[in-house]
C-alpha atoms as a PDB file:
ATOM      1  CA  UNK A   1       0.000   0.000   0.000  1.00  0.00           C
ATOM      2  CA  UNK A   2       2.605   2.520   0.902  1.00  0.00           C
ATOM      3  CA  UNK A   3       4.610   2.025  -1.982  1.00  0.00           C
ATOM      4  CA  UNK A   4       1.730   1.775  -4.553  1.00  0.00           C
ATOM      5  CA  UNK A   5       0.929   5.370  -3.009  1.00  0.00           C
ATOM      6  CA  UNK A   6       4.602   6.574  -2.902  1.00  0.00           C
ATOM      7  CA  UNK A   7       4.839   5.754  -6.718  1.00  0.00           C
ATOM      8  CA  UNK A   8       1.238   7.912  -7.097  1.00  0.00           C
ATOM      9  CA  UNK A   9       2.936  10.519  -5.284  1.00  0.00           C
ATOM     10  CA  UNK A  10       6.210  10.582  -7.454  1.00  0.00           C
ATOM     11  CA  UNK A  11       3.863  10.530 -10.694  1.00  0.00           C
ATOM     12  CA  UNK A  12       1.871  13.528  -9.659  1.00  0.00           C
ATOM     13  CA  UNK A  13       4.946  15.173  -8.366  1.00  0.00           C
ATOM     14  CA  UNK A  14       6.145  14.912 -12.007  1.00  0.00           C
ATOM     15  CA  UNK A  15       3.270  15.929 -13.660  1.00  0.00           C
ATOM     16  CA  UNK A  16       3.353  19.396 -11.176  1.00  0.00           C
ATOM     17  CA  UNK A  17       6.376  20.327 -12.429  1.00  0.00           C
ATOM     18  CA  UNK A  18       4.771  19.926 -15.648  1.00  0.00           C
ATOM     19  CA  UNK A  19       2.037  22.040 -14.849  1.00  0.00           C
ATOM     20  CA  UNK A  20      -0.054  19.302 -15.990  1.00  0.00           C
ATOM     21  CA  UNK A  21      -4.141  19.705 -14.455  1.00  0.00           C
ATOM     22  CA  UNK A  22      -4.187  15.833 -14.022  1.00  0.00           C
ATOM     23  CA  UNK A  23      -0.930  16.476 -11.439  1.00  0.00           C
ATOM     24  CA  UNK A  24      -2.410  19.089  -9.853  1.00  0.00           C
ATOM     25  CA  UNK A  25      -6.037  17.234  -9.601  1.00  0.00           C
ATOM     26  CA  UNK A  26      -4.234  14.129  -8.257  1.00  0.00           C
ATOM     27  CA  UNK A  27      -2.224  15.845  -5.442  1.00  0.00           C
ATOM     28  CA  UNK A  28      -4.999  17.076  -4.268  1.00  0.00           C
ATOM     29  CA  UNK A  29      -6.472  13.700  -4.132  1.00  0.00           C
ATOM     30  CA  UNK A  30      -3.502  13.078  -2.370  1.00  0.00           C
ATOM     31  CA  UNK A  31      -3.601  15.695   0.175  1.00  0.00           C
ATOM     32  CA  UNK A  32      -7.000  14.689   1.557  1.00  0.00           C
ATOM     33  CA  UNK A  33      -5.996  11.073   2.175  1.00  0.00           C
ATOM     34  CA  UNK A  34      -2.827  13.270   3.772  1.00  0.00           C
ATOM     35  CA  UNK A  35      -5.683  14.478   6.118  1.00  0.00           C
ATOM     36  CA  UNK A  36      -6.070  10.927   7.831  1.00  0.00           C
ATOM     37  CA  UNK A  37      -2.534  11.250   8.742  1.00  0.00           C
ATOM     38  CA  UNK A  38      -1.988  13.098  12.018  1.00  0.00           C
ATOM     39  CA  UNK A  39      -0.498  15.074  12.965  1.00  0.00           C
ATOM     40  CA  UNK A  40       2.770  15.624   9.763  1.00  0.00           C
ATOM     41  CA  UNK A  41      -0.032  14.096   7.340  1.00  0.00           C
ATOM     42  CA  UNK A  42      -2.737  16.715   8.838  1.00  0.00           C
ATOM     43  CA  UNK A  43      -0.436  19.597   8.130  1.00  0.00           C
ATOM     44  CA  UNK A  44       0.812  18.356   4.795  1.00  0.00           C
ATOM     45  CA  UNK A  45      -2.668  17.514   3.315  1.00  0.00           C
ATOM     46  CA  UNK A  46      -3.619  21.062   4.689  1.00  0.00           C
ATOM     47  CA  UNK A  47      -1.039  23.030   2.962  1.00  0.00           C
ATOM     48  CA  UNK A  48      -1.584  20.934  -0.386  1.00  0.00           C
ATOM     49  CA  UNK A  49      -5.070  22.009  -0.250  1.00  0.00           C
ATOM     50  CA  UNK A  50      -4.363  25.151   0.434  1.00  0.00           C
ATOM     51  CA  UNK A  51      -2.025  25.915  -1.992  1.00  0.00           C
ATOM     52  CA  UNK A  52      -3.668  24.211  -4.807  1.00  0.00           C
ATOM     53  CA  UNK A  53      -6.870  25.671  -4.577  1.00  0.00           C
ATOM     54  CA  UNK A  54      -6.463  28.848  -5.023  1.00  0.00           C
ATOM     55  CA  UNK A  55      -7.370  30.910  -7.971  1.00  0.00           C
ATOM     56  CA  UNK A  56      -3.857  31.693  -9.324  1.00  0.00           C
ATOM     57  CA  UNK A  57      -2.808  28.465  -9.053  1.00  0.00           C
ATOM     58  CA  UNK A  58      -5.779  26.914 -10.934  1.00  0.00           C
ATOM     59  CA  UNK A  59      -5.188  29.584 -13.362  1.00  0.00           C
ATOM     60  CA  UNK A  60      -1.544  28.366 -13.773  1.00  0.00           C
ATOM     61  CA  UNK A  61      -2.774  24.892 -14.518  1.00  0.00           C
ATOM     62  CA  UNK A  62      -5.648  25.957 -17.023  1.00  0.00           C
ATOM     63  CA  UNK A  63      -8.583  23.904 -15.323  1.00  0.00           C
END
């Protein structure tokens, strides 16, 4: 399990830096299963959604 989802997380990690939507769309799939994690997961999965859900940054990625 961990390492099916640490492979997910190198894959949308990629596709970030490739300001890619699907990247973007997946990490913050990623972040709220982050949520479950606490408390470094809770703070993570926070700042993910934080950061990726705001208006410049959706902008950035085209969705």
């Amino acid at each position: 399990m961990f390492l099916i989802f640490g492979i997910a997380q190198i894959v949308y990690g990629r596709r970030l830096l490739q300001y890619k939507s699907s990247g973007r769309i997946g990490t913050i799939v990623a972040g709220v299963l982050h949520l479950l994690n606490v408390p470094f997961g809770t703070a993570f999965g926070l700042a993910a959604l934080f950061i990726l859900t705001r208006p410049e940054v959706i902008d950035l990625f085209g969705d």
